[in-house]
Protein backbone atom coordinates (compact mmCIF):
# COMPACT_ATOMS: atom_id res chain seq x y z
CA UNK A 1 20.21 6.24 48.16
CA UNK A 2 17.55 8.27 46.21
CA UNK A 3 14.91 6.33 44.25
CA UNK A 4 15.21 5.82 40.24
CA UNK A 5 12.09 7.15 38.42
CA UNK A 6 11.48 5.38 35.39
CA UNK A 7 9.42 6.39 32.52
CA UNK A 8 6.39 4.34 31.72
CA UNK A 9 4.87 4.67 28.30
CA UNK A 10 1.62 4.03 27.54
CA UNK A 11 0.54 0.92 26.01
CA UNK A 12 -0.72 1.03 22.82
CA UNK A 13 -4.06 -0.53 21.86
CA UNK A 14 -3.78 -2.50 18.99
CA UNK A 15 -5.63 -0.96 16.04
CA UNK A 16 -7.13 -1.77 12.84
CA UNK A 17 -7.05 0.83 9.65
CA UNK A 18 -9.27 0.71 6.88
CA UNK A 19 -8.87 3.16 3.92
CA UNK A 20 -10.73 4.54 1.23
CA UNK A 21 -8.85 6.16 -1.73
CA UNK A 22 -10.27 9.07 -3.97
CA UNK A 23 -8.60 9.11 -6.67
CA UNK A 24 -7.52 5.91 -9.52
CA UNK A 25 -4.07 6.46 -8.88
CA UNK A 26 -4.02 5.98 -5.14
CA UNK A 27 -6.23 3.34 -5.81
CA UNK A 28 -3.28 1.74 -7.63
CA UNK A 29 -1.08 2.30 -5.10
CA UNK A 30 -2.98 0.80 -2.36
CA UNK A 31 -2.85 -2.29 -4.50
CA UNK A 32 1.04 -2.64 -5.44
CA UNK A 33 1.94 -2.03 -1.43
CA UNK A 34 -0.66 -4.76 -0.52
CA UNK A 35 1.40 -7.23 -2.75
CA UNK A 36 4.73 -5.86 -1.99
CA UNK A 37 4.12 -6.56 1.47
CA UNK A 38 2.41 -10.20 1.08
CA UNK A 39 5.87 -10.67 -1.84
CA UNK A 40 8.13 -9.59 1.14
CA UNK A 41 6.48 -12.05 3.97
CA UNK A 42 7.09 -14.96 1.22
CA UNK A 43 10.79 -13.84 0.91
CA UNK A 44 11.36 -14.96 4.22
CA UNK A 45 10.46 -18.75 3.59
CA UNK A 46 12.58 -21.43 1.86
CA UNK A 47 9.17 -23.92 1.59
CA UNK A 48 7.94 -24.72 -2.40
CA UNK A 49 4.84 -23.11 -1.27
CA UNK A 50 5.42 -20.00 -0.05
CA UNK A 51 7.56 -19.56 -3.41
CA UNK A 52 4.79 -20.18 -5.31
CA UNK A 53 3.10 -17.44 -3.52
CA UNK A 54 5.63 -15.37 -3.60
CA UNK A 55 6.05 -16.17 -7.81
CA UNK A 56 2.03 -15.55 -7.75
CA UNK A 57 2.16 -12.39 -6.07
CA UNK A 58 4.89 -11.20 -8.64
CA UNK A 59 2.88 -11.94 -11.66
CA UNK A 60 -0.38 -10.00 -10.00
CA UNK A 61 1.97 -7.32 -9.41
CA UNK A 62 3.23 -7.12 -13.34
CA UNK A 63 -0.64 -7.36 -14.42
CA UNK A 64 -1.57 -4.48 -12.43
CA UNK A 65 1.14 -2.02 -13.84
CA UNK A 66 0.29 -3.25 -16.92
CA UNK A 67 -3.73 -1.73 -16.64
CA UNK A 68 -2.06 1.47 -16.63
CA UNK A 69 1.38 3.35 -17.46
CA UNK A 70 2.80 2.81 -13.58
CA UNK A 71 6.08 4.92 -14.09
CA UNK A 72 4.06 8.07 -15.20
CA UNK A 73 1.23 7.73 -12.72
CA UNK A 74 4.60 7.52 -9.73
CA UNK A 75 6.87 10.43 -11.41
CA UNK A 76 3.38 12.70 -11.35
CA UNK A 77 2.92 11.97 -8.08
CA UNK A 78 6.03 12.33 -6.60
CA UNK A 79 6.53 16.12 -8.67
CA UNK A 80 3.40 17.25 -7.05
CA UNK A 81 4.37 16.39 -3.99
CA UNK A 82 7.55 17.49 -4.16
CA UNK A 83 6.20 21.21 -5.72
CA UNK A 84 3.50 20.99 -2.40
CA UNK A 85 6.94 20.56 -0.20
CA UNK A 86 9.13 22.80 -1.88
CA UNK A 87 7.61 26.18 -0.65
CA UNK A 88 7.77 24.24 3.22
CA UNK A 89 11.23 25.76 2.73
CA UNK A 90 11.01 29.08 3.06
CA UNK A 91 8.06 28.62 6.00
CA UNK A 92 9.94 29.94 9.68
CA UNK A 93 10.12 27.16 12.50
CA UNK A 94 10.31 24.10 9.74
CA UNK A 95 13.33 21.58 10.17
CA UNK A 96 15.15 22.38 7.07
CA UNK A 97 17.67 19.38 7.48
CA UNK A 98 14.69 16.77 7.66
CA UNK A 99 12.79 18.67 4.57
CA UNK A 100 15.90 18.77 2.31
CA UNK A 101 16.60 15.28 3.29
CA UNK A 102 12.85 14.49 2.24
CA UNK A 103 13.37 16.35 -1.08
CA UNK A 104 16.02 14.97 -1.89
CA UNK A 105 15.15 11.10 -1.60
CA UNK A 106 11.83 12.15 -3.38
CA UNK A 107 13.66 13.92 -6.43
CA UNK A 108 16.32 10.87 -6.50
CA UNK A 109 13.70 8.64 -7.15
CA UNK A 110 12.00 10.86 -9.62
CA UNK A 111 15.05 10.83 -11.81
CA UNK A 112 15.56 7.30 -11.56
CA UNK A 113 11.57 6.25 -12.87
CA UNK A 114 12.21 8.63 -15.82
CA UNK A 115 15.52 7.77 -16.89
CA UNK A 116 14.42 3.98 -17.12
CA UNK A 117 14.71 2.43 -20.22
CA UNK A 118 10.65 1.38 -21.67
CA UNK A 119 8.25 0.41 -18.37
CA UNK A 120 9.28 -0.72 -15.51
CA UNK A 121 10.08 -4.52 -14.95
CA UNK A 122 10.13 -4.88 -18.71
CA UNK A 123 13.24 -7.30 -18.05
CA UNK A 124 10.40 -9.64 -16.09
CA UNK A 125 8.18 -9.74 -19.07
CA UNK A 126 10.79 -10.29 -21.79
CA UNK A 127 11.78 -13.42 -19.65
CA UNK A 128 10.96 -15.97 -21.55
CA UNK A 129 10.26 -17.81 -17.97
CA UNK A 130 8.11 -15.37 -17.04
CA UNK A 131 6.02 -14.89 -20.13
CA UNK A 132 5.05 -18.68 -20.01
CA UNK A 133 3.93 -17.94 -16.25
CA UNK A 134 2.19 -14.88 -17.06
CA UNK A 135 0.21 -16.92 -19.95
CA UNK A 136 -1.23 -19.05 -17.47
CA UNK A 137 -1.49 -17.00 -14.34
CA UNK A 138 -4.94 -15.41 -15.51
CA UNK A 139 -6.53 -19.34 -16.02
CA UNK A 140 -8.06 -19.99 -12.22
CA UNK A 141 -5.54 -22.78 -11.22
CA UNK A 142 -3.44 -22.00 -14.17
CA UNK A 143 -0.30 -22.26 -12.21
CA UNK A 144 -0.50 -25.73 -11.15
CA UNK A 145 2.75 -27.63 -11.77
CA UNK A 146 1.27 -29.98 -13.25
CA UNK A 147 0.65 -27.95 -16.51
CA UNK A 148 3.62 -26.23 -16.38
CA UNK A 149 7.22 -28.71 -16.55
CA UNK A 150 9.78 -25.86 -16.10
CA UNK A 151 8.01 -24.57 -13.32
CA UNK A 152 7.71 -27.91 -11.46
CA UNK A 153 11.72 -27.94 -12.08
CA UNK A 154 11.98 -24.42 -10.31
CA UNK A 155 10.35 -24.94 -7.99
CA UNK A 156 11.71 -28.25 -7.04
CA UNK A 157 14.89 -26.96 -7.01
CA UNK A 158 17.65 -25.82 -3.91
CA UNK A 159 15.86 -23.44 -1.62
CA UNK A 160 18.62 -20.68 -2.24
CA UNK A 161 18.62 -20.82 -6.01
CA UNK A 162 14.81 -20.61 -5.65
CA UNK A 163 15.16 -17.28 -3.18
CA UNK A 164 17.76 -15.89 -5.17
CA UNK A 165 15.88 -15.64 -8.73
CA UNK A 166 12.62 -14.58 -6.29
CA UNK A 167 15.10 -11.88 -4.90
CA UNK A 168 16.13 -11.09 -7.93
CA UNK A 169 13.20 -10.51 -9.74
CA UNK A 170 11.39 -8.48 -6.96
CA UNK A 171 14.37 -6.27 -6.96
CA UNK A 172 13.33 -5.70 -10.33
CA UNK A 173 10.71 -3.39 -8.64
CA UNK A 174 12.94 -1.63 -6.10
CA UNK A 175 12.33 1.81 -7.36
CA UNK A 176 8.52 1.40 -7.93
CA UNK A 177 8.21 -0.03 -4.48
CA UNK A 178 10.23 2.68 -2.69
CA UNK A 179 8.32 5.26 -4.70
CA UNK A 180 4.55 3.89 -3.68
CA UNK A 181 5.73 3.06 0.03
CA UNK A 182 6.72 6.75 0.87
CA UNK A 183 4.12 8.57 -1.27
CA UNK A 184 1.77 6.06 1.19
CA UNK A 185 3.46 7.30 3.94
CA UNK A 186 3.62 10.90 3.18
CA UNK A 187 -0.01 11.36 2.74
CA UNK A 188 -1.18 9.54 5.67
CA UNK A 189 0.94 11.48 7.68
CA UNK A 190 -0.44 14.88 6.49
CA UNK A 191 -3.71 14.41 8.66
CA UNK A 192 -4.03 14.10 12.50
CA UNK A 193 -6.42 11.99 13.34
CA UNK A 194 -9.35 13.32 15.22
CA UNK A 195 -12.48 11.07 16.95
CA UNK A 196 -15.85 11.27 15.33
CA UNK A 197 -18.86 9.02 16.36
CA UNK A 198 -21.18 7.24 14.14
CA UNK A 199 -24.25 7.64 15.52
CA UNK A 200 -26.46 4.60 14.94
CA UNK A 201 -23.43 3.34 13.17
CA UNK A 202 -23.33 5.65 10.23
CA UNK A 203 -21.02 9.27 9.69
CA UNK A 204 -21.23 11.56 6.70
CA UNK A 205 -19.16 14.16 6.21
CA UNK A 206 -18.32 16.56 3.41
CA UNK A 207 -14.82 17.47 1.82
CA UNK A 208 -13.38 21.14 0.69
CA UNK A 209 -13.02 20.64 -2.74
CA UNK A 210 -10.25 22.79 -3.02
CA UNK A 211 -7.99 20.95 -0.66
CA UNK A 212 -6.43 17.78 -1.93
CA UNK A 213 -7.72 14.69 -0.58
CA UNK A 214 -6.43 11.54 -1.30
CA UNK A 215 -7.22 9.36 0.97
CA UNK A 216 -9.74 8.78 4.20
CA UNK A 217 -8.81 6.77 6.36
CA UNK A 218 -10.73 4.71 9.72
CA UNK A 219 -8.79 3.62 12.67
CA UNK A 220 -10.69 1.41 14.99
CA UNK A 221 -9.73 -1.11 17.86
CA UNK A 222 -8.46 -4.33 16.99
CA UNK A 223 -10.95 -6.09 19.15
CA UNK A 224 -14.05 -4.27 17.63
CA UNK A 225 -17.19 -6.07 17.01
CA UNK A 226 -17.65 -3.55 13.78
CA UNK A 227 -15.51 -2.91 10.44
CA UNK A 228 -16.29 -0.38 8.47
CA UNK A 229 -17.47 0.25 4.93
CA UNK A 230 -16.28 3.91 3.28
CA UNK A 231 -17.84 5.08 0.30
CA UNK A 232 -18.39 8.67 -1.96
CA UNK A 233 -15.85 10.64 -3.53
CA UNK A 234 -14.08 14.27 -3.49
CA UNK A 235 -16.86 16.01 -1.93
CA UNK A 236 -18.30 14.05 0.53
CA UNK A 237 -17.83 10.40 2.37
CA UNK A 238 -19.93 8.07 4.46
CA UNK A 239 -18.60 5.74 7.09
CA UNK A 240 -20.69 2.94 7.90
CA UNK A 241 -20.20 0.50 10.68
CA UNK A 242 -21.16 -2.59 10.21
CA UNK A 243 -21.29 -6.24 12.57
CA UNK A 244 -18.95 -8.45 11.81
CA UNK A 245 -19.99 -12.15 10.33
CA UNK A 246 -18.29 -14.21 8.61
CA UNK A 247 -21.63 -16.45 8.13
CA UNK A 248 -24.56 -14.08 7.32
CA UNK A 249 -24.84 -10.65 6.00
CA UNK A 250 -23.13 -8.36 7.91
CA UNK A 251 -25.64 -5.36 9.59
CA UNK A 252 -25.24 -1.65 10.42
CA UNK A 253 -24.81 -1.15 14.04
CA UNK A 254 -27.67 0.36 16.29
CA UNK A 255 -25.54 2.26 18.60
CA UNK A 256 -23.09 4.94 18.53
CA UNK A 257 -19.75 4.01 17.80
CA UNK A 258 -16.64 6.05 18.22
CA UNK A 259 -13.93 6.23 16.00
CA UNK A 260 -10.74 8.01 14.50
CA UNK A 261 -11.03 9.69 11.50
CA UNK A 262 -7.89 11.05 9.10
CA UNK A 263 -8.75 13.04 6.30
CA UNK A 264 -5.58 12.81 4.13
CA UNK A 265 -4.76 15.82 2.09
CA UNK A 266 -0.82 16.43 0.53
């Protein structure tokens, strides 16, 4: 009876990614995906507590779109990327079926920011629940229950009533939050990571100004003594690594470190 190969695959190590944007925008972005994703973990919890968080992590989400016009900032992104895209289609050897799928999804959700009625989640902020919570939510500890009656009845109420409304309002965001995750996803895959060492724990490089970078980005182990500080702009970046503490001040590492290093450009 002949032997059965199997294919192994590797194991992957377990890495850590830390990001520097270069541009406001981006900057934004970074921020609504971080709460989208801490909003989503809540979701999945029927405890009071973790529907406060999840309530909290709403609110933080409607002050940040309210610093700047969200919908705007999202439909200019997505046209640029889909104009950077568009001319992919006429390039030989490109899957055409996975590009006009791509295009597509990206113009849908073009159409749909614009052809929203005033900004988006305006129904959140004309709740008249809401704007009490929103009052409050920018006093530290302004959210205890204490202070706040028809909260402490929401929040002592039936698990899936409580879900439901949270469900409800996050879908609020749907459009937003499908826009941000795949413009986030688009431009991190436009670079291939390559390694680069820090030697004596520090890496400068400098950017061509006439590509468009968005975003560099620092992959590392998991189980690294070092994280890493990014800083500069559209023309050139450090990397700095630095010892991890959570007691003292943290301090640049003496040796060489190796790293990955994506230089995201769309």
């Amino acid at each position: 009876m002949p032997l059965q190969r199997k294919r192994i695959r590797p194991v992957q190590t377990p890495v850590t990614f830390y990001e520097q944007p270069l541009s406001e925008r981006l900057r934004f972005f970074l921020r609504l995906e971080c709460l989208f994703g801490q909003t989503r973990h809540c979701l999945r919890s029927e405890s009071e507590q973790d529907s406060h968080t999840c309530l909290g992590n709403l609110l933080e989400i409607l002050h940040v779109i309210g610093r700047v016009d969200i919908k705007t900032e999202a439909v200019k992104e997505l046209e640029r990327i889909i104009a950077t895209l568009e001319p992919l289609t006429r390039t030989p050897g490109v899957n055409l079926d996975t590009l006009d799928s791509l295009l597509i999804t990206l113009g849908g959700l073009k159409s749909h920011l614009r052809n929203m009625d005033g900004p988006i989640a305006q129904e959140l902020r004309d709740n008249e629940f809401f704007k009490l919570l929103l009052q409050r939510s920018g006093i530290p500890g302004g959210l205890c229950d204490f202070d706040l009656p028809p909260y402490r009845h929401w929040l002592q109420s039936n698990a899936e009533i409580r879900i439901a409304d949270l469900r409800n309002w996050y879908g609020c965001l749907d459009t937003l939050r499908l826009s941000v995750d795949l413009i986030l996803k688009l431009i991190r895959e436009s670079a291939t990571p390559v390694n680069c060492t820090a030697e004596g724990g520090i890496y400068q490089q400098s950017l061509d100004s006439a590509s468009p970078f968005q975003l560099i980005r620092v992959t590392l182990p998991e189980d690294s003594p070092y994280f890493v500080e990014i800083s500069g702009g559209r023309h050139r970046f450090t990397v700095r690594l630095l010892q991890a503490s959570t007691g003292e001040r943290a301090l640049q590492a003496t040796e060489d470190v190796t790293f990955q290093l994506s230089c995201c450009a769309l």
